[in-house]
Protein backbone atom coordinates (compact mmCIF):
# COMPACT_ATOMS: atom_id res chain seq x y z
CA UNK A 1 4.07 -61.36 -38.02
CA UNK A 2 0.87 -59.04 -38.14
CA UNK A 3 -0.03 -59.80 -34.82
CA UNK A 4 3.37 -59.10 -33.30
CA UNK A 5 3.50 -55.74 -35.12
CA UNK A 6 0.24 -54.90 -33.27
CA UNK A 7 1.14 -56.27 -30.14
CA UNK A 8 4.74 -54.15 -30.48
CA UNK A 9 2.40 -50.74 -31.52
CA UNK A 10 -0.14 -51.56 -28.43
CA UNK A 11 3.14 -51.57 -26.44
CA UNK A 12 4.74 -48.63 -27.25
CA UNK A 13 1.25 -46.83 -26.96
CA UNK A 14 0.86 -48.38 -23.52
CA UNK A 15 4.99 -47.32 -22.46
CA UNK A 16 3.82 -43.75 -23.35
CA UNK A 17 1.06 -42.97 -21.80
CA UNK A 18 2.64 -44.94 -18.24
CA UNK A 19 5.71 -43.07 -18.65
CA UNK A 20 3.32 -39.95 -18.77
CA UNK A 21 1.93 -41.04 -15.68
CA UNK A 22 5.38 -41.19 -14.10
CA UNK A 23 5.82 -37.77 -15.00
CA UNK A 24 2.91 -36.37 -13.31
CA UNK A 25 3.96 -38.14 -10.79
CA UNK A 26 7.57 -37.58 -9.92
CA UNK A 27 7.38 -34.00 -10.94
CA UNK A 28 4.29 -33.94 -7.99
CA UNK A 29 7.05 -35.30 -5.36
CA UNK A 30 9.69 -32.82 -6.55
CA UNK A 31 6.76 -30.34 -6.12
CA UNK A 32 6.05 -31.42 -2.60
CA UNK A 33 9.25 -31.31 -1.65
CA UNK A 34 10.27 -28.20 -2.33
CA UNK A 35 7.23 -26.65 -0.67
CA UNK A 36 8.02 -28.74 2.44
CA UNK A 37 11.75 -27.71 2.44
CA UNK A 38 10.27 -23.78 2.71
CA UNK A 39 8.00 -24.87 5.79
CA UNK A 40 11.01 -26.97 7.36
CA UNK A 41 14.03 -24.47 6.81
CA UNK A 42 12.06 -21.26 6.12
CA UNK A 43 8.78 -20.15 7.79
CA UNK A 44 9.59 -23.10 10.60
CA UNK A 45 13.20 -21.15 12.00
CA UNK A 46 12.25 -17.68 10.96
CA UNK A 47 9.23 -17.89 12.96
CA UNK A 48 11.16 -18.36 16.21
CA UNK A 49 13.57 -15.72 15.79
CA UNK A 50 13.34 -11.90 15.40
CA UNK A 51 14.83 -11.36 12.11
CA UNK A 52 11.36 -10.65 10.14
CA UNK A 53 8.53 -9.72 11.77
CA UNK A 54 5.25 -12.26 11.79
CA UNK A 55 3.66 -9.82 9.31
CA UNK A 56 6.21 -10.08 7.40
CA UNK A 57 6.23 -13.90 7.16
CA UNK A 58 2.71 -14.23 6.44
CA UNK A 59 3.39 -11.81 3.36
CA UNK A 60 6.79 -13.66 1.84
CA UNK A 61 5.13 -17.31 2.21
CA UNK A 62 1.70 -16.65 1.96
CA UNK A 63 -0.67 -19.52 2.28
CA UNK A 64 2.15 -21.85 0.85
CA UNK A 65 1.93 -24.07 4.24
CA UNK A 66 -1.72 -24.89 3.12
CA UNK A 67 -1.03 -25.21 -0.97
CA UNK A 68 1.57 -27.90 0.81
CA UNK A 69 -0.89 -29.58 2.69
CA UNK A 70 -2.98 -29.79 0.26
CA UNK A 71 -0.49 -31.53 -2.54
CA UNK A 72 0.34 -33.63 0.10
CA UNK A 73 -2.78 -35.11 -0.25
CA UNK A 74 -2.96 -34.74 -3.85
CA UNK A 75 0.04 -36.80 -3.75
CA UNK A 76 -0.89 -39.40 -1.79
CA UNK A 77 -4.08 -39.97 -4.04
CA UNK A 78 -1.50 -40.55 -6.97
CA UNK A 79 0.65 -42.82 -5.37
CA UNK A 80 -2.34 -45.35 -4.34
CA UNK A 81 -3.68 -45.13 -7.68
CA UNK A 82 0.02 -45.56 -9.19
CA UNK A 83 1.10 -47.85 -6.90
CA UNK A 84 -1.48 -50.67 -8.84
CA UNK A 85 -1.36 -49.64 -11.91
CA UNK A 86 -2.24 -51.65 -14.67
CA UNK A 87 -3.26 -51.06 -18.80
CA UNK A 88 -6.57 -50.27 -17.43
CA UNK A 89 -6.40 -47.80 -15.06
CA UNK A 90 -7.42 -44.21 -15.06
CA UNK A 91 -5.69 -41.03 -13.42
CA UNK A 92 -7.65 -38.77 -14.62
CA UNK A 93 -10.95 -39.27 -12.01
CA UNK A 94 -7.73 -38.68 -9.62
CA UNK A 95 -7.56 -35.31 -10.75
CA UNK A 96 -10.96 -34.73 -11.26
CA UNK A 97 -11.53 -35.61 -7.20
CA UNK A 98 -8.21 -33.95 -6.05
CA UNK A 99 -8.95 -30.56 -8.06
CA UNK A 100 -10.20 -28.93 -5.02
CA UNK A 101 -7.34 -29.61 -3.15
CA UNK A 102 -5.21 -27.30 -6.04
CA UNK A 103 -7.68 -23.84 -5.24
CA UNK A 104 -5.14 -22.90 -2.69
CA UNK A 105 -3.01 -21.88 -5.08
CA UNK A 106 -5.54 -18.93 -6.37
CA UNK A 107 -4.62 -17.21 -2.82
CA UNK A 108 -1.08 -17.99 -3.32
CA UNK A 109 -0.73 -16.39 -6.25
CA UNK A 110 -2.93 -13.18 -5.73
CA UNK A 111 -0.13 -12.70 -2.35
CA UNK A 112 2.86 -13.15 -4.61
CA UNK A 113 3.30 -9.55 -6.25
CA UNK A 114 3.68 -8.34 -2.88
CA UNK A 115 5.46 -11.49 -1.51
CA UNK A 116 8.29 -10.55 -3.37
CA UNK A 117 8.34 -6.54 -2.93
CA UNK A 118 8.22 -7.57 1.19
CA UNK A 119 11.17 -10.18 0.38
CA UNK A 120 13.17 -7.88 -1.25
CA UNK A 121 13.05 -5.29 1.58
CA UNK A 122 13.30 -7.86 4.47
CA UNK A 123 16.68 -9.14 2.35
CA UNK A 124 17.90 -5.21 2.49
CA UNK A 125 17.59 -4.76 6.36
CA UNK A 126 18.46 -7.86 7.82
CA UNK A 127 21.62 -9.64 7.46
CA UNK A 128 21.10 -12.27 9.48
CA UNK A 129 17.64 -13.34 7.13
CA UNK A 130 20.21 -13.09 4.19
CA UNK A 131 22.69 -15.15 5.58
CA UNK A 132 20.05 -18.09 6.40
CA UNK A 133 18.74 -17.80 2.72
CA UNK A 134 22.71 -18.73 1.49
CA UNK A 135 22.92 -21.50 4.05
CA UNK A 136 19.63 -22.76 3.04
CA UNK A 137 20.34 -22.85 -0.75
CA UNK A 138 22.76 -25.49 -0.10
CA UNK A 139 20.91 -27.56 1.82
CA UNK A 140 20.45 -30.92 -0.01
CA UNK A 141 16.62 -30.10 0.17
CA UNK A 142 16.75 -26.94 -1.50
CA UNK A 143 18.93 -28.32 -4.46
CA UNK A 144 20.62 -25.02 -5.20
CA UNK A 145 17.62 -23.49 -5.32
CA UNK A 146 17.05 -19.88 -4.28
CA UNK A 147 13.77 -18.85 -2.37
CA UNK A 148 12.90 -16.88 -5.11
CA UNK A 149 13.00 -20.12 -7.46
CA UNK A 150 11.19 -21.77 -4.56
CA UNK A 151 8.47 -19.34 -3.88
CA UNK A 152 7.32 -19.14 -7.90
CA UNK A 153 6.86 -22.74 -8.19
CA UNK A 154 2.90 -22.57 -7.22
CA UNK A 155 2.49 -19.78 -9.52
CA UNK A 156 3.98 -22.46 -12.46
CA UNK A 157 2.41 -25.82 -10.64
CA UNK A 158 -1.23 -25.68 -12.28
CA UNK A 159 -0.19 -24.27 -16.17
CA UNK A 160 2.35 -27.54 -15.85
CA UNK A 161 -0.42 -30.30 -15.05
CA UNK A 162 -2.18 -28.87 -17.82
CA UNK A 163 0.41 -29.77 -20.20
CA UNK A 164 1.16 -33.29 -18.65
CA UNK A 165 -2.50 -33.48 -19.25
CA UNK A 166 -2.89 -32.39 -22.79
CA UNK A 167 0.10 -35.17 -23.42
CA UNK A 168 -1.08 -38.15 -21.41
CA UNK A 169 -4.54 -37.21 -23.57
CA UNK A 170 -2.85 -37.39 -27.14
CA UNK A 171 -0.82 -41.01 -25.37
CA UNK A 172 -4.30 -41.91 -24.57
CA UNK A 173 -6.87 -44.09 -26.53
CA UNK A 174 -9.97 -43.12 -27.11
CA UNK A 175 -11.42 -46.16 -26.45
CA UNK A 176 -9.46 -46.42 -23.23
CA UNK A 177 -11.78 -45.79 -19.56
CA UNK A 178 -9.58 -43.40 -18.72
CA UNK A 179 -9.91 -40.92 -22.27
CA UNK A 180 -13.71 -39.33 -20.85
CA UNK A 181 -11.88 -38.34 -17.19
CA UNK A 182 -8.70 -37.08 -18.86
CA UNK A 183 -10.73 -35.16 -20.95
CA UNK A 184 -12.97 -33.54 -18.14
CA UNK A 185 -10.13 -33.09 -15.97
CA UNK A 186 -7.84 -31.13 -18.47
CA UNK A 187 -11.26 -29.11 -19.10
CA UNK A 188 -11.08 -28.45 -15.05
CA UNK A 189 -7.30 -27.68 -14.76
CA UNK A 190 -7.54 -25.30 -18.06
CA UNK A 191 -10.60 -23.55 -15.97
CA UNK A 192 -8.24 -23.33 -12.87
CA UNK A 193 -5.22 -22.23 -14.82
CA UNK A 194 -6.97 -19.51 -16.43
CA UNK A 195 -8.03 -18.65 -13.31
CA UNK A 196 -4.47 -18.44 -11.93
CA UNK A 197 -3.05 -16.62 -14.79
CA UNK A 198 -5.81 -14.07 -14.53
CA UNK A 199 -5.01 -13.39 -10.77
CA UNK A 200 -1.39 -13.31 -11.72
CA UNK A 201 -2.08 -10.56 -14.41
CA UNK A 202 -4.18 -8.54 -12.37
CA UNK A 203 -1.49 -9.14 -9.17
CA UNK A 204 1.41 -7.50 -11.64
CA UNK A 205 -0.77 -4.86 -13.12
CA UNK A 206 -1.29 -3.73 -9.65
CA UNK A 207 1.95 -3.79 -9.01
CA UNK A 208 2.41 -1.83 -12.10
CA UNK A 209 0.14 0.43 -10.95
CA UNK A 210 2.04 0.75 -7.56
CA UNK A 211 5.24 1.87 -8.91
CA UNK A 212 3.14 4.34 -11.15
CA UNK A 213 2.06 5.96 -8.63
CA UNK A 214 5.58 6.88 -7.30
CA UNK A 215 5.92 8.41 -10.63
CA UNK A 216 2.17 10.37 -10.89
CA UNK A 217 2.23 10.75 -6.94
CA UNK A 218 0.52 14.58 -6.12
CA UNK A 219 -1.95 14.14 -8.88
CA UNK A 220 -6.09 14.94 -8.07
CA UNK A 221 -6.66 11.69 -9.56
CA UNK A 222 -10.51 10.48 -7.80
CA UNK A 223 -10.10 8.08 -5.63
CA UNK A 224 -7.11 6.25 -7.25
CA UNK A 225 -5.39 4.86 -4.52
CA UNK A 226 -8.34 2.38 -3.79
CA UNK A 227 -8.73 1.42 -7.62
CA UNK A 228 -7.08 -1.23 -9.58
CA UNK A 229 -4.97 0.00 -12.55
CA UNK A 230 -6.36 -2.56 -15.49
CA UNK A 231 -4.64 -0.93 -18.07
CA UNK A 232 -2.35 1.78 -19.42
CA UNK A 233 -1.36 2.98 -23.22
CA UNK A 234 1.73 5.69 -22.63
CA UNK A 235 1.32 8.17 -25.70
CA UNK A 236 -1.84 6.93 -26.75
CA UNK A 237 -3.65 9.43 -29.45
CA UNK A 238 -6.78 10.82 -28.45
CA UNK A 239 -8.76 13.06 -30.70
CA UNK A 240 -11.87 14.97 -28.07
CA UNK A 241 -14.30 14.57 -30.29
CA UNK A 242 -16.86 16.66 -28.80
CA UNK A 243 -14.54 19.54 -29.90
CA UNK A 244 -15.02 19.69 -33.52
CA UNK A 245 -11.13 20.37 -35.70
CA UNK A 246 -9.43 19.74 -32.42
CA UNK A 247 -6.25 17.88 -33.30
CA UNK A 248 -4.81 14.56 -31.84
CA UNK A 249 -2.56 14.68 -29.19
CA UNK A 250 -0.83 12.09 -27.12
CA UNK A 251 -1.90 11.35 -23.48
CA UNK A 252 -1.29 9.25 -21.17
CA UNK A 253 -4.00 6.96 -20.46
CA UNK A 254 -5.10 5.08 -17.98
CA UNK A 255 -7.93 2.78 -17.18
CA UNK A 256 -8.83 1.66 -13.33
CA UNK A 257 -11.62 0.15 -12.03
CA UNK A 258 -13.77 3.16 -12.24
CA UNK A 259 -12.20 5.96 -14.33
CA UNK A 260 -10.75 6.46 -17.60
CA UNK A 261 -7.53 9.22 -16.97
CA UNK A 262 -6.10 11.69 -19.38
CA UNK A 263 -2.92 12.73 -18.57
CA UNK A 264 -0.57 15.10 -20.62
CA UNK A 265 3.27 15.84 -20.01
CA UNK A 266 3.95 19.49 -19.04
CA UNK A 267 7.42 19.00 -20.63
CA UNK A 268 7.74 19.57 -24.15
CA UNK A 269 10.15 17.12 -26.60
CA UNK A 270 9.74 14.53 -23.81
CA UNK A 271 8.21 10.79 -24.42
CA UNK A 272 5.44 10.37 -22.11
CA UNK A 273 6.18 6.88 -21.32
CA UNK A 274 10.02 7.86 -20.12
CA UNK A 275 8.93 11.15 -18.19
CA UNK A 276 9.83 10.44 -14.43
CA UNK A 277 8.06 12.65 -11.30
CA UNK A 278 4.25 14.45 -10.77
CA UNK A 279 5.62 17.36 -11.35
CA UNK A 280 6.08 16.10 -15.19
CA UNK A 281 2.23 14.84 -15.46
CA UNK A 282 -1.04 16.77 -15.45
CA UNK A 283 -4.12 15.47 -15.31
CA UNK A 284 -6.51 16.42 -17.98
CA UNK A 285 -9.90 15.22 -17.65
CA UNK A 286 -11.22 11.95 -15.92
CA UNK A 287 -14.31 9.92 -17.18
CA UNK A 288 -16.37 8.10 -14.80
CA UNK A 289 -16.99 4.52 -16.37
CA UNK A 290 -20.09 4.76 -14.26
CA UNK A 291 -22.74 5.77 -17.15
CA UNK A 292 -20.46 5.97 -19.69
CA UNK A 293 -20.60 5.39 -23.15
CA UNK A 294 -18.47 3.16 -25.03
CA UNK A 295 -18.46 2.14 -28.98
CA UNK A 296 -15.83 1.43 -31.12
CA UNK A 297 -15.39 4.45 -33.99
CA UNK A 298 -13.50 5.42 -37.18
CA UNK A 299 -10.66 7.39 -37.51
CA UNK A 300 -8.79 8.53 -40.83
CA UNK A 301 -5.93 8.70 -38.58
CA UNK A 302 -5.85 6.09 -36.22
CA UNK A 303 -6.29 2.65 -35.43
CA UNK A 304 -8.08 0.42 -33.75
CA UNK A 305 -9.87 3.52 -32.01
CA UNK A 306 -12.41 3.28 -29.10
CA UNK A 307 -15.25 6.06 -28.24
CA UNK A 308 -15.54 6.49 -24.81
CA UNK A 309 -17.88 9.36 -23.96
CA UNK A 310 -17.01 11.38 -27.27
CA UNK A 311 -13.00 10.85 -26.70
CA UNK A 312 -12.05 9.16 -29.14
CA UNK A 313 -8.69 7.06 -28.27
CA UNK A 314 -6.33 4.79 -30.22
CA UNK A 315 -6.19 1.72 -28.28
CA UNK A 316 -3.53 0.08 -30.08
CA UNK A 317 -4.52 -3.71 -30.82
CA UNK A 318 -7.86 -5.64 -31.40
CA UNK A 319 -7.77 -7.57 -28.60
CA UNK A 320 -6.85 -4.77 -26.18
CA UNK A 321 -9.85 -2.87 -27.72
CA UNK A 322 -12.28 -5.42 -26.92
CA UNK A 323 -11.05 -5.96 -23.15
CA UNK A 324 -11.53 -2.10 -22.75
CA UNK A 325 -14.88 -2.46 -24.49
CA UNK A 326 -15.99 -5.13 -21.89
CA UNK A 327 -14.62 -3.33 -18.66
CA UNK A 328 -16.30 0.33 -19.59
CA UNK A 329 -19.42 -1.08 -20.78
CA UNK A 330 -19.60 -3.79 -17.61
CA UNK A 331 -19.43 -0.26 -15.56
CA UNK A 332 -22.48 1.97 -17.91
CA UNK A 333 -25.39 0.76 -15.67
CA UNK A 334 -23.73 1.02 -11.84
């Protein structure tokens, strides 16, 4: 009786962790699918007829005919391995091989801010483009599925092996050949996804940024239109504390690349962070990061406050203080 309680547990722990496998697997031929139905009934017609331009193609799909090409293969390493499987065998040294074959999707998703800006327009001026995207949607391939849903799916591909990872470790043994690989492959794909969700921050702050300069357009800003936005706090308090009894007032500020950016709103009883138009902003002083100094400070006021070159500004949170304390001081000795 004992032994057929253990051989029932061993069982169910085995079911698990193969039903796991499954999973990685069958989402990976959903994935593949789906990126093969764009190349098919997408970038394959539209690049034979005039609707888009090339330049426009290349910036709606991006690399997304090599990120195919590339699970394709991933694919086919999971199917031999899967195809023999047995209580024994390991996926994880599948991943661990294949994880080159996901870097693709780093390019993907640094294009896909802007892949869907250029979508959106190219959907505005050409009918024709619209109508294929309707017929398309229906198309057993596409599953209802829009080409927005479509085109996101490498931007969500790597964060979802990561969890299919972290699960098939908890189903797996430790004593089991396959519990070192999982574990160095879920290290790898954690690496990548940070990776990816880094680029995909920085892709929408920029894209921020973009539409903030429609809104601070005409301002002497330095050099702004080359430099990343990394950060902005609308109606942030900022006491100059090289003035001595010179009292806090909100700004607008913004952190790029290279400068730190008071602005102030030339409209009085207006929130700066709902103020629309140049004409509404003024630029008050810029700090080159270049040399600067940075340290947090104490405020009987404020909170969480950073001192950047004797301004002394309420960053908001803890965490968002240390990221600005990394980026200024990374900049102090260029």
């Amino acid at each position: 009786m004992i032994r057929g309680k253990i051989q029932r547990r061993q069982f169910k722990v085995v079911k698990a962790r193969y039903q796991t496998v499954l999973e990685l697997l069958n989402t990976e031929v959903a994935y593949v699918d789906y990126l093969q139905a764009v190349v098919d009934y997408y970038i394959k017609p539209l690049s034979v007829l005039d609707w888009v331009s090339a330049q426009e193609i290349s910036q709606i799909f991006g690399n997304l005919e090599t990120v195919c090409a590339s699970n394709t293969k991933l694919l086919s390493l999971f199917k031999n391995k899967i195809d023999n499987w047995n209580v024994d065998s390991t996926i994880g040294d599948v991943l661990l091989e294949g994880i080159s074959l996901l870097s693709p999707h780093i390019d993907y998703v640094k294009n896909y801010s802007d892949s869907k800006v250029v979508l959106a327009a190219c959907l505005k001026k050409s009918e024709n483009f619209r109508k294929l995207l309707d017929i398309v949607r229906f198309m057993p391939a596409s599953q209802n599925k829009t080409l927005n849903d479509l085109l996101i799916m490498p931007v969500q591909r790597v964060p979802r092996y990561r969890l299919i990872l972290a699960d098939l470790q908890k189903r797996t043994p430790a004593n089991h050949p396959d519990f070192p690989f999982l574990a160095k492959s879920h290290d790898a794909i954690s690496d990548l996804a940070t990776t990816i969700n880094e680029t995909n921050r920085r892709a929408t702050m920029l894209d921020d940024w973009k539409k903030e300069k429609d809104n601070l357009a005409g301002l002497e800003i330095p050099n702004v239109a080359d430099r990343g936005l990394l950060d902005k706090i609308p109606n942030a308090m900022v006491l100059r504390a090289n003035r001595p009894g010179v009292k806090e007032e909100a700004y607008y500020v913004l952190l790029t690349t290279d400068y730190l950016i008071l602005c102030k709103s030339q409209k009085k009883r207006m929130s700066l962070s709902t103020i629309k138009g140049a004409g509404n902003f003024k630029v008050i002083e810029t700090v080159a990061l270049a040399g600067a100094t940075c340290k947090p400070a104490e405020s009987a006021t404020m909170q969480h406050v950073l001192d950047i070159s004797g301004h002394l500004i309420e960053i908001g949170d803890p965490e968002k203080l240390a990221r600005w304390t990394k980026v200024i001081t990374s900049q102090q000795k260029k």
